[in-house]
C-alpha atoms as a PDB file:
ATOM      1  CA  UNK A   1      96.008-164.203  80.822  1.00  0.00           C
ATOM      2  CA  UNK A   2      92.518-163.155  79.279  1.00  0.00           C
ATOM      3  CA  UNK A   3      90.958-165.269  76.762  1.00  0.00           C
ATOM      4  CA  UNK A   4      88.105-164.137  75.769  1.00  0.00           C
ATOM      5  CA  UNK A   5      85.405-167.177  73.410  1.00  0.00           C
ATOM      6  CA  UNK A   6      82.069-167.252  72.361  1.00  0.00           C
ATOM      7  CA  UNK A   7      82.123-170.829  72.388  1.00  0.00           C
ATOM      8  CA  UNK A   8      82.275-171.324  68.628  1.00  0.00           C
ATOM      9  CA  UNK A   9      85.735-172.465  68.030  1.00  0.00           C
ATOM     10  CA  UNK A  10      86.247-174.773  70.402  1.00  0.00           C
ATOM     11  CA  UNK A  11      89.384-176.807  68.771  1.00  0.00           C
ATOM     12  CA  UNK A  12      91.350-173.376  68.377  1.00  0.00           C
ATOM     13  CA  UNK A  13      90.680-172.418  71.714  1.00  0.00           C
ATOM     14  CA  UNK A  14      92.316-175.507  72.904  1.00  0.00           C
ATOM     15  CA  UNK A  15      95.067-174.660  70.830  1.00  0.00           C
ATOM     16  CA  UNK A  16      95.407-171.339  72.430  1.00  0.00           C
ATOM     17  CA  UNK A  17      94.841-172.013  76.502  1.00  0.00           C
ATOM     18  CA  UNK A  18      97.392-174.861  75.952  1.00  0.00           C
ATOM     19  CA  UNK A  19     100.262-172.603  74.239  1.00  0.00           C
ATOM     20  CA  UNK A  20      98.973-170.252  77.413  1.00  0.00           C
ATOM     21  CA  UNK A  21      99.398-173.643  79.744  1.00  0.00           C
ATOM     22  CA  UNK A  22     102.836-174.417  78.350  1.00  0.00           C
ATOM     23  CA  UNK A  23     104.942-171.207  79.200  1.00  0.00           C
ATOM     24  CA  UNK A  24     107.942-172.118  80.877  1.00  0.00           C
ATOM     25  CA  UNK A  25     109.631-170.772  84.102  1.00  0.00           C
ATOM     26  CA  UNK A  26     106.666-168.527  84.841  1.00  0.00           C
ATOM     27  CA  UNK A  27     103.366-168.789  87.053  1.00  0.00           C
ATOM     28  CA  UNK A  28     100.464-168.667  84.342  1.00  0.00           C
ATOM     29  CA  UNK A  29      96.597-168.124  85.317  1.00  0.00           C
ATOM     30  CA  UNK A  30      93.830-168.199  82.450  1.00  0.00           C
ATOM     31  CA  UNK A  31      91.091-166.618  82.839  1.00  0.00           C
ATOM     32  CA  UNK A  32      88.415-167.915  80.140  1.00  0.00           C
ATOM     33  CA  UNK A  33      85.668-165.566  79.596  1.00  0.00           C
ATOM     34  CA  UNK A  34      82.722-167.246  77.768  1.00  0.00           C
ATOM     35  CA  UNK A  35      81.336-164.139  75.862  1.00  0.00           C
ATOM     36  CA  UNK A  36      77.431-165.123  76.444  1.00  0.00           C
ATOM     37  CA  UNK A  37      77.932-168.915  75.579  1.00  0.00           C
ATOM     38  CA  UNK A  38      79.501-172.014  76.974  1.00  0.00           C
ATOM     39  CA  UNK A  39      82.843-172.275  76.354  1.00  0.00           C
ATOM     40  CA  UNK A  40      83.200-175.936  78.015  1.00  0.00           C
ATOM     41  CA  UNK A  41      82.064-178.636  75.671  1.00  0.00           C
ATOM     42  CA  UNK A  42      79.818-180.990  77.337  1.00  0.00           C
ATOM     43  CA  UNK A  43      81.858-183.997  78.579  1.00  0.00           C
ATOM     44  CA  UNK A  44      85.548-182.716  78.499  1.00  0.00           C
ATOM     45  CA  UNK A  45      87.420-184.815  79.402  1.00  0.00           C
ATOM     46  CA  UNK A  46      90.322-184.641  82.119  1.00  0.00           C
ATOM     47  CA  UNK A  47      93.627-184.307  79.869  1.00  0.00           C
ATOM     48  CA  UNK A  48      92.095-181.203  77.959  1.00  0.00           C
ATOM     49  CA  UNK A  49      94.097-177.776  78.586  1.00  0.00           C
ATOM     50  CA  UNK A  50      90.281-176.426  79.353  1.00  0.00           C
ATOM     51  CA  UNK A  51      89.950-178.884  82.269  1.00  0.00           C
ATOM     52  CA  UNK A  52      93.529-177.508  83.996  1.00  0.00           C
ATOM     53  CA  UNK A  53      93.520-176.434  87.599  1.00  0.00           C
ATOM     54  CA  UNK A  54      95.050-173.079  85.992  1.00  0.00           C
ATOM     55  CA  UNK A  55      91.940-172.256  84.516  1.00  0.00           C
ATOM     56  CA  UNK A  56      89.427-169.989  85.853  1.00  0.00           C
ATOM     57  CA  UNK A  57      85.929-169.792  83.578  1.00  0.00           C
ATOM     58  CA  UNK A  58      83.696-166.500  83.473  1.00  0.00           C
ATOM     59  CA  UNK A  59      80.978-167.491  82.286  1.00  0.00           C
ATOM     60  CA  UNK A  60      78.605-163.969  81.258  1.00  0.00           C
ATOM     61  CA  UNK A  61      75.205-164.415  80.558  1.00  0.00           C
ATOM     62  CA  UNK A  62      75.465-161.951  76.726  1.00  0.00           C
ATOM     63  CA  UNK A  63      77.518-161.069  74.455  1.00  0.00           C
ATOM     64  CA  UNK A  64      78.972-157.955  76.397  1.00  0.00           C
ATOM     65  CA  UNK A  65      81.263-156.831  73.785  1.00  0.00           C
ATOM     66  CA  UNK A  66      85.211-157.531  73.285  1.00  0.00           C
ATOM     67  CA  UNK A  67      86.413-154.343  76.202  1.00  0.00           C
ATOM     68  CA  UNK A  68      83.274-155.294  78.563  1.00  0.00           C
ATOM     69  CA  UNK A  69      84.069-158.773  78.007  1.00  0.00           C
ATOM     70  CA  UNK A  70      88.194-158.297  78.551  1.00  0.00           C
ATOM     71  CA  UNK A  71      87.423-156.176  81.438  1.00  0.00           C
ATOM     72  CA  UNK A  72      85.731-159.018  83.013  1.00  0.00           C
ATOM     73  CA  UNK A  73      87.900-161.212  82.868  1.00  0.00           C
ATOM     74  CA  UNK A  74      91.204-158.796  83.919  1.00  0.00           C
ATOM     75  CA  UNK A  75      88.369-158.260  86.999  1.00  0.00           C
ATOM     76  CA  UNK A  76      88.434-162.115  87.601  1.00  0.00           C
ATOM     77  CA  UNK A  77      92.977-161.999  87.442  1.00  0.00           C
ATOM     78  CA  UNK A  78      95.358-161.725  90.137  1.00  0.00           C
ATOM     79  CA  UNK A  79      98.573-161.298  88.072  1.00  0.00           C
ATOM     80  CA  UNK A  80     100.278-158.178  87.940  1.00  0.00           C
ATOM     81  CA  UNK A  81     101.180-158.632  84.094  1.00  0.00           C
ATOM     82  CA  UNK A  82      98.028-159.476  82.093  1.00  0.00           C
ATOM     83  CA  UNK A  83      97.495-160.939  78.152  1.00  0.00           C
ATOM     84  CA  UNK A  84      95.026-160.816  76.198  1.00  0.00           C
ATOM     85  CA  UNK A  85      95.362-163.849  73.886  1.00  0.00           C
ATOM     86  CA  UNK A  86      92.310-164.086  71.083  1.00  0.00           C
ATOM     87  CA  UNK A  87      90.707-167.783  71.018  1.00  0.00           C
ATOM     88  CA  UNK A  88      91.746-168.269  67.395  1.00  0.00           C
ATOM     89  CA  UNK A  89      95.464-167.499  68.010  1.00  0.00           C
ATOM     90  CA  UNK A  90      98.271-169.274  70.301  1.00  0.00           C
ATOM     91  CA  UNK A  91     101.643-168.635  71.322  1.00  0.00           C
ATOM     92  CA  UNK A  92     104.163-171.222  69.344  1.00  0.00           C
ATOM     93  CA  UNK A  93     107.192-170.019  72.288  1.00  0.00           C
ATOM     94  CA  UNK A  94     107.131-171.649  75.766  1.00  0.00           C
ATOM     95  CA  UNK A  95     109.473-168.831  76.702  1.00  0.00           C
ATOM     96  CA  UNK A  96     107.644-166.005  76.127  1.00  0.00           C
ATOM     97  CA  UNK A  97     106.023-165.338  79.468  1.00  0.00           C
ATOM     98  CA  UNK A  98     109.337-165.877  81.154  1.00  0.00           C
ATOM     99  CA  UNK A  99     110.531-163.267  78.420  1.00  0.00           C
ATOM    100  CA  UNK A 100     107.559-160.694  79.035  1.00  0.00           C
ATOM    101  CA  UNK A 101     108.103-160.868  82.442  1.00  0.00           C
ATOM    102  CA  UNK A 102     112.039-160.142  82.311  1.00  0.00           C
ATOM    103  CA  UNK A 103     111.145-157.342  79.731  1.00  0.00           C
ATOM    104  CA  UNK A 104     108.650-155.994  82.262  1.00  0.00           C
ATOM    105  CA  UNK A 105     111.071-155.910  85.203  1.00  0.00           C
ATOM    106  CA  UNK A 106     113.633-154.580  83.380  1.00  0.00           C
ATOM    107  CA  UNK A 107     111.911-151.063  82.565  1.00  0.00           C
ATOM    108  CA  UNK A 108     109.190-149.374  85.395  1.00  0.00           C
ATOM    109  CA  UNK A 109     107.942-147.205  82.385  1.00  0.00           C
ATOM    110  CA  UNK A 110     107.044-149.903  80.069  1.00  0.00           C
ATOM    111  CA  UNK A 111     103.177-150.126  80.381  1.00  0.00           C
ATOM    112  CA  UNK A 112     101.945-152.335  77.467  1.00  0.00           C
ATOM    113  CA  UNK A 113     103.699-154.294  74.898  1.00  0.00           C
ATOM    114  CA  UNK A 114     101.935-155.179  71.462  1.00  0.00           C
ATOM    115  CA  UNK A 115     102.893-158.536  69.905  1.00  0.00           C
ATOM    116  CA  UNK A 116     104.023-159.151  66.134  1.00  0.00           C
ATOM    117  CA  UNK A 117     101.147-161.477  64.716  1.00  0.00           C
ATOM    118  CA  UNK A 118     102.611-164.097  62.726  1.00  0.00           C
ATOM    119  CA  UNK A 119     100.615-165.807  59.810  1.00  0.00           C
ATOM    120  CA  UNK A 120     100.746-169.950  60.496  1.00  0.00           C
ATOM    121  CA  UNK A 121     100.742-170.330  56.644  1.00  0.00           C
ATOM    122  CA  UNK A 122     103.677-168.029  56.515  1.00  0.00           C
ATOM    123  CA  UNK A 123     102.441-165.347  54.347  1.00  0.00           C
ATOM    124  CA  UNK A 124     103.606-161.897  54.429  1.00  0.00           C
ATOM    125  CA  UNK A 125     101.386-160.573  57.150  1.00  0.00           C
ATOM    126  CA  UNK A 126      98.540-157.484  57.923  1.00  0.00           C
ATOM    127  CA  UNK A 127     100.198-154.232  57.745  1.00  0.00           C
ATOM    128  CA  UNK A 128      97.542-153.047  60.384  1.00  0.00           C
ATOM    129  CA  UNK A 129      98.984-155.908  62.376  1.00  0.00           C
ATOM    130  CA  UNK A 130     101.778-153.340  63.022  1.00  0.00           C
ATOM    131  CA  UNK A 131     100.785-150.420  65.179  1.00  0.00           C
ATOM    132  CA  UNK A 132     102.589-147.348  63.331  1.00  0.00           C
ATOM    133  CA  UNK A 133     102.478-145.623  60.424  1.00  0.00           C
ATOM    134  CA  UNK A 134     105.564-147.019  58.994  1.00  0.00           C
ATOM    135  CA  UNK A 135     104.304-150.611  59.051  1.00  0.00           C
ATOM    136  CA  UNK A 136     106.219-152.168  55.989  1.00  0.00           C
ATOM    137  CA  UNK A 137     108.879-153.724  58.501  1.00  0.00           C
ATOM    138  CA  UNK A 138     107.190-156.201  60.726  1.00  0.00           C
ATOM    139  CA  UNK A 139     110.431-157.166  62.166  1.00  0.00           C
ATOM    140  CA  UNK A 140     111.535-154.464  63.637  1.00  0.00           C
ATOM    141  CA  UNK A 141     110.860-153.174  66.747  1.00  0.00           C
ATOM    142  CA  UNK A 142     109.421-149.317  68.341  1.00  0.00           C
ATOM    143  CA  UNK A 143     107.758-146.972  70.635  1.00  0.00           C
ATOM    144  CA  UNK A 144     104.334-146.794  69.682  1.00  0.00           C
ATOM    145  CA  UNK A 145     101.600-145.146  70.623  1.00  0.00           C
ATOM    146  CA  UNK A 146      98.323-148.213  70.637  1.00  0.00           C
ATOM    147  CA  UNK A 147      98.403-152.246  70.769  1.00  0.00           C
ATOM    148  CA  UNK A 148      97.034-155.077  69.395  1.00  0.00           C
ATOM    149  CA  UNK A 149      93.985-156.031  71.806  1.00  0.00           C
ATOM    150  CA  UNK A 150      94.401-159.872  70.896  1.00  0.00           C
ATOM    151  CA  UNK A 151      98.309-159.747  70.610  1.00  0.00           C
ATOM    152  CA  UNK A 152      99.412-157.898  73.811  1.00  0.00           C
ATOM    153  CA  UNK A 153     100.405-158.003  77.602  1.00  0.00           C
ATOM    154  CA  UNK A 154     100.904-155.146  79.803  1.00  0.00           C
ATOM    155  CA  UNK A 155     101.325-154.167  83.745  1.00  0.00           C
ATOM    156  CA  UNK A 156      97.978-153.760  85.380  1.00  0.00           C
ATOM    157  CA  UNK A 157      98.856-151.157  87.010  1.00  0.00           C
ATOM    158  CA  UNK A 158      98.961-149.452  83.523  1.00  0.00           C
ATOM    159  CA  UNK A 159      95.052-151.309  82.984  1.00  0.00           C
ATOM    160  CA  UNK A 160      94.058-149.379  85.614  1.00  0.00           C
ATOM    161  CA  UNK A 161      95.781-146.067  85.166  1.00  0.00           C
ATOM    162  CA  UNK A 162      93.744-145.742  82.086  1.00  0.00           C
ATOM    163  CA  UNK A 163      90.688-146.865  83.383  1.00  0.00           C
ATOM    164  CA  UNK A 164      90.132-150.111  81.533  1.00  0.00           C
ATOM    165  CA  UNK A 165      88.578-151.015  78.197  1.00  0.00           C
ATOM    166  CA  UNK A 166      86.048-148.374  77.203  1.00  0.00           C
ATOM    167  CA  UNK A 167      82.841-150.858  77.180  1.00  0.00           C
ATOM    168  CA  UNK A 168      80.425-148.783  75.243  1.00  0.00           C
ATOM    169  CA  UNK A 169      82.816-149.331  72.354  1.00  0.00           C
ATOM    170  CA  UNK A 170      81.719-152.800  71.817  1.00  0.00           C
ATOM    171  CA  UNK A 171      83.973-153.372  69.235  1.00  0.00           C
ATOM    172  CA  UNK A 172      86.711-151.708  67.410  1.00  0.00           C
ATOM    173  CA  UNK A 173      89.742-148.804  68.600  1.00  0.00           C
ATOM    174  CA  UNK A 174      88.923-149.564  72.283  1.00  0.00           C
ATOM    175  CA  UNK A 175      92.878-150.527  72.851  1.00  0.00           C
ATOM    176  CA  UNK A 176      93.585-147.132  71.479  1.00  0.00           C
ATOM    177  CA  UNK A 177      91.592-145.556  74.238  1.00  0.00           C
ATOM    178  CA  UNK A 178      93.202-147.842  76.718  1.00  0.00           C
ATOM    179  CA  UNK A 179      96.452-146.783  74.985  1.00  0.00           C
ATOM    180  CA  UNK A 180      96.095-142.676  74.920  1.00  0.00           C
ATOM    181  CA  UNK A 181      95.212-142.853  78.792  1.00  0.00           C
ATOM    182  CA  UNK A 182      98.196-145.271  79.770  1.00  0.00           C
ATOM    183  CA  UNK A 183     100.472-142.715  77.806  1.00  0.00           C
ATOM    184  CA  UNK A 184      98.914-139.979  79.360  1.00  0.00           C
ATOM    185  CA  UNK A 185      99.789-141.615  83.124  1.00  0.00           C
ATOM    186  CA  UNK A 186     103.551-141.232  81.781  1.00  0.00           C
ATOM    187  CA  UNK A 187     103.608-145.301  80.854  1.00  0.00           C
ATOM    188  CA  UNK A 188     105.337-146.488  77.401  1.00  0.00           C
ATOM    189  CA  UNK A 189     103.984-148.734  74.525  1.00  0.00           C
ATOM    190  CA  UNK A 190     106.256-150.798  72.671  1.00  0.00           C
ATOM    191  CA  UNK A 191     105.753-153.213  69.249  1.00  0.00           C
ATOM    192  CA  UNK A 192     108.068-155.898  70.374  1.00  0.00           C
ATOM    193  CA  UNK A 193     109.200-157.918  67.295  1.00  0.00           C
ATOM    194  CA  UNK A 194     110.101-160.877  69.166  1.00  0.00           C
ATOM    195  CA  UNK A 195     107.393-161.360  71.219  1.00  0.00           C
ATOM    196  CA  UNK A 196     105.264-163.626  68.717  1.00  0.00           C
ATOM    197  CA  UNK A 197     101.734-164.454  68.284  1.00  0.00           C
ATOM    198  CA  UNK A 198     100.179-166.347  65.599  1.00  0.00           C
ATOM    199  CA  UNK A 199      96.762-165.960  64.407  1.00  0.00           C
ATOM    200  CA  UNK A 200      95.272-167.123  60.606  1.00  0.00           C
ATOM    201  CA  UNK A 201      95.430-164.285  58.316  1.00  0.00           C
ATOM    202  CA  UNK A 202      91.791-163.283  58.341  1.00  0.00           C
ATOM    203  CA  UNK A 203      89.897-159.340  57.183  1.00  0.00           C
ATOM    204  CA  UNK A 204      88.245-157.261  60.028  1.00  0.00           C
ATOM    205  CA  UNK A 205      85.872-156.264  57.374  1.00  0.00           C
ATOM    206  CA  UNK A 206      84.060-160.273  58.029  1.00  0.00           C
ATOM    207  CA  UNK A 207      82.493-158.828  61.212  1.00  0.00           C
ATOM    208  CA  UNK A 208      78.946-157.193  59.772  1.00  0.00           C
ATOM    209  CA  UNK A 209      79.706-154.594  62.045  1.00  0.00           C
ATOM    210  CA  UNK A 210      82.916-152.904  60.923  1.00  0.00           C
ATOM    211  CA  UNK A 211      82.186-150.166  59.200  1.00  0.00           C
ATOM    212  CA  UNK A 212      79.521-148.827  61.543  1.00  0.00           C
ATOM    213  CA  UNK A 213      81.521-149.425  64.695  1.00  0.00           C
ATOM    214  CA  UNK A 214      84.846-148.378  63.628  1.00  0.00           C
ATOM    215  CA  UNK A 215      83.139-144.749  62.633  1.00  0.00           C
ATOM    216  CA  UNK A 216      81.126-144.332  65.648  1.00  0.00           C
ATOM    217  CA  UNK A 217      83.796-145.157  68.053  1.00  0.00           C
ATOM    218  CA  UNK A 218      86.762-143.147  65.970  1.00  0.00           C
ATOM    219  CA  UNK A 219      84.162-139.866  67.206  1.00  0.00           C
ATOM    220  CA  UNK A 220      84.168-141.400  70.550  1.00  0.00           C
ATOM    221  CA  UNK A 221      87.543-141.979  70.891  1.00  0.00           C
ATOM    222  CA  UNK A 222      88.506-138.500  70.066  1.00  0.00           C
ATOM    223  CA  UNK A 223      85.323-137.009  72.368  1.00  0.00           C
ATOM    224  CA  UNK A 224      86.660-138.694  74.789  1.00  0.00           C
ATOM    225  CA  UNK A 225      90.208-138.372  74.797  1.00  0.00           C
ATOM    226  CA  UNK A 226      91.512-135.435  72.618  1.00  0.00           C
ATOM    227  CA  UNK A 227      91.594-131.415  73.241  1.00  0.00           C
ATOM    228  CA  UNK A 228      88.600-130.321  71.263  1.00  0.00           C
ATOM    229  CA  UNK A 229      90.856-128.658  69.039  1.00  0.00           C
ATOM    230  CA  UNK A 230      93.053-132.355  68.444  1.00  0.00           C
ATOM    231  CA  UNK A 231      89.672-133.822  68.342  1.00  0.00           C
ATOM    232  CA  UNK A 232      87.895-131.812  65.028  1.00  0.00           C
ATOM    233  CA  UNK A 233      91.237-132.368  63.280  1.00  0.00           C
ATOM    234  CA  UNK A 234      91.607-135.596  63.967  1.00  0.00           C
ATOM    235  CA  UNK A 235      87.942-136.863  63.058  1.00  0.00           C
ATOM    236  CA  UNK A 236      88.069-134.306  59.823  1.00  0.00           C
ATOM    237  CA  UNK A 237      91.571-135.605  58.598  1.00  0.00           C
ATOM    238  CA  UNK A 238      90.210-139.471  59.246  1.00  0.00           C
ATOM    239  CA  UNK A 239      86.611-138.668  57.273  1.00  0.00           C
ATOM    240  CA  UNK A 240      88.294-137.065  54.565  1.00  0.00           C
ATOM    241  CA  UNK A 241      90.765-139.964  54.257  1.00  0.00           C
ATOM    242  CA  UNK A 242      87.797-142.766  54.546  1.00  0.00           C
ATOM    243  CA  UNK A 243      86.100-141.031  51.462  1.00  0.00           C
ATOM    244  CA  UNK A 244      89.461-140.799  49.279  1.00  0.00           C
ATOM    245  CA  UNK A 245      90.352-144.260  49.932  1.00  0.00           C
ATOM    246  CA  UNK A 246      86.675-146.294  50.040  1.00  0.00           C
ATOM    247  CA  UNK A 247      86.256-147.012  46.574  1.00  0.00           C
ATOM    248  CA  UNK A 248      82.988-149.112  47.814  1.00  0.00           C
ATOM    249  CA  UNK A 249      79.864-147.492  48.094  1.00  0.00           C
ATOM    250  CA  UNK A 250      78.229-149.780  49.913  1.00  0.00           C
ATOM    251  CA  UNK A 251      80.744-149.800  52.557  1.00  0.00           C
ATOM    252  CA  UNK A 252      81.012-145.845  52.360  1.00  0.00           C
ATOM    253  CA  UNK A 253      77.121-145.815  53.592  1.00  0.00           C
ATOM    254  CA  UNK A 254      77.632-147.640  57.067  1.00  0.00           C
ATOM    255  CA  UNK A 255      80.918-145.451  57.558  1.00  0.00           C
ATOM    256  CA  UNK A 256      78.909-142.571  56.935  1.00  0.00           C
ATOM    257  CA  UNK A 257      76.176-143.585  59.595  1.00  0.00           C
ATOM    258  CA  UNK A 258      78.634-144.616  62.056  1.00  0.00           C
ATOM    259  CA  UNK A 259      80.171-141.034  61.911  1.00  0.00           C
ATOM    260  CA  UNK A 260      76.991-139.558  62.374  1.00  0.00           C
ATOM    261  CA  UNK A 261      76.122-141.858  65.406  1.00  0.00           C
ATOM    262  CA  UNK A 262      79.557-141.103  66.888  1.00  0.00           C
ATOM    263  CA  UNK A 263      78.380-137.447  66.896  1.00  0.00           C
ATOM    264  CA  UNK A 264      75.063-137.325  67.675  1.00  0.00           C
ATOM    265  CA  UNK A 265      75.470-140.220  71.178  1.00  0.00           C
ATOM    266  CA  UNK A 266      77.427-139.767  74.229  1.00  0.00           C
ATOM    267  CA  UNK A 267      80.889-141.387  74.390  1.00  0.00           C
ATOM    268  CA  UNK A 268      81.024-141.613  77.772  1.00  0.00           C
ATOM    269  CA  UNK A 269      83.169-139.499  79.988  1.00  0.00           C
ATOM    270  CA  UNK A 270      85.332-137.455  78.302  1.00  0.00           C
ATOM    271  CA  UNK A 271      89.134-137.225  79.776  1.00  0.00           C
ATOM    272  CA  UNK A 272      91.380-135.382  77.410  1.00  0.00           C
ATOM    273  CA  UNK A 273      95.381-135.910  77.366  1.00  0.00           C
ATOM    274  CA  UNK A 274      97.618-133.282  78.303  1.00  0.00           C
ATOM    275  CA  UNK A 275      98.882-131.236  75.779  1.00  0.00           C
ATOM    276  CA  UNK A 276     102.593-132.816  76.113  1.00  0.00           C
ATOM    277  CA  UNK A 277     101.167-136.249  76.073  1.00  0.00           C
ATOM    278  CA  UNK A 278     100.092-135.105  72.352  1.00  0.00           C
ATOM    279  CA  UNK A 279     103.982-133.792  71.719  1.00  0.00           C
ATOM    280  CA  UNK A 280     105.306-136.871  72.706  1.00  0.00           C
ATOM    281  CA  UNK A 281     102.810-139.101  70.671  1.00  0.00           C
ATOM    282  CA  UNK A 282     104.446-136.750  67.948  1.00  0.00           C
ATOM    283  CA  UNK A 283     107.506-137.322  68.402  1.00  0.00           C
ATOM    284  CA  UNK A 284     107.153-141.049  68.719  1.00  0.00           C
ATOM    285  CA  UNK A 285     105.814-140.570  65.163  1.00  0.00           C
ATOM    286  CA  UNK A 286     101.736-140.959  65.649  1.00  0.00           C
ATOM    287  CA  UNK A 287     100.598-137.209  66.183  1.00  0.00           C
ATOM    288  CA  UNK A 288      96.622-137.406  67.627  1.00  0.00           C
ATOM    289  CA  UNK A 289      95.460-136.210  64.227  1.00  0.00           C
ATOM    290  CA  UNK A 290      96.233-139.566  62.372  1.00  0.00           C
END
């Protein structure tokens, strides 16, 4: 398991390594990347979950980004199954690694499963919690075609099919990447319902950074991974939906700059799907152009 801090929550990432630390019936190994700070206070003591035998510390010397950071850390791991578990969110089951792991076994094509994200005050929940386009029912279960990068666990063999986290991305759609490749090796994605995370009900919008990352790498992530022709359609139908929707023009602005940086820099190495990878991300109900 990959938890990935910058050292400034230190009580909720307590919360979380322990609820890591408490699965039953399963070996467990946490890997604890400290994102360019500390994440060990100064004089832990011996009963905290951080001071476990179980726990392995990364330690980098910047803040990498969340995929650079999360491929670290997977790089540090020996499991064949890995999580990535956010430092601000915590698993309230002790069963659920014995469950992953049954679920796992069970099915040789099931490459990643994304987690239902439970709110701790019990509201409602995020509809972008839920990876599809029919998102209104949290509860139940389906194929889909990306994950939750805090909220997930899948085989590494499936990590490494797709090549990792794309670490130029810095922030924002870099599961999706990860996601489109693992499909493409012929793996599956599933939104399990009853494999539960919870996390405090918070807006991605708080990061400065949103609206300029999440353009620029929605470019990339098409350069890089869709037929040219999937590609224009899919970056033309998500601009022309941004501008309908944004009713704030001082968020339009950074989207707007974002797009053009996704354009005018190099995403990296481009790897496009096969053509049938795209038909069956249609028929699971996510065609490439959404």
């Amino acid at each position: 398991m990959v938890v990935l801090t910058m050292g400034n929550r230190p009580m909720e990432l307590e919360r979380s390594v322990a609820s890591a630390l408490a699965q039953e019936n399963v070996e467990v190994e946490v890997v604890l990347v400290g994102n360019g700070a500390d994440p060990l206070p100064v004089g832990l003591p011996d009963s905290s979950p951080l001071a476990d035998k179980r726990v392995r510390l990364v330690q980098l010397p910047g803040n990498v980004g969340i995929p650079a950071g999360r491929n670290r850390g997977v790089e540090a791991s020996t499991g064949e199954l890995v999580l990535f578990l956010d430092d601000d969110g915590w698993y309230r089951s002790a069963r659920l690694g014995a469950y992953l792991r049954d679920r796992f076994e069970a099915d040789p094509s099931l490459g990643i499963i994304s987690f239902r994200v439970r709110d701790p005050e019990g509201g409602a929940g995020e509809r972008r919690h839920v990876p599809r386009l029919r998102a209104g029912d949290p509860e139940r279960s389906s194929e889909v075609t990306t994950f939750l990068g805090g909220a997930c666990a899948m085989r590494r063999s499936a990590f490494d099919a797709a090549g990792g986290l794309p670490e130029r991305f810095f922030y924002a759609h870099e599961e999706t990447d990860l996601a489109w490749q693992a499909l493409n090796a012929g793996y599956r994605i599933e939104y399990d319902a009853s494999a539960v995370m919870y996390h405090p009900a918070v807006l991605p919008t708080r990061h400065e950074m949103f609206y300029r990352y999440n353009a620029r790498n929605r470019v990339w992530l098409a350069k890089r991974n869709l037929p040219w022709a999937l590609a224009f359609t899919y970056v033309g139908v998500w601009l022309t939906l941004t501008v309908l929707r944004e009713r704030k023009p001082a968020a339009l602005k950074p989207w707007l700059r974002g797009f053009a940086e996704g354009w005018r820099n190099p995403a990296g190495k481009r790897r496009p799907i096969k053509w049938r990878t795209a038909w069956r991300m249609t028929r699971i109900g996510r065609p490439p152009i959404i």
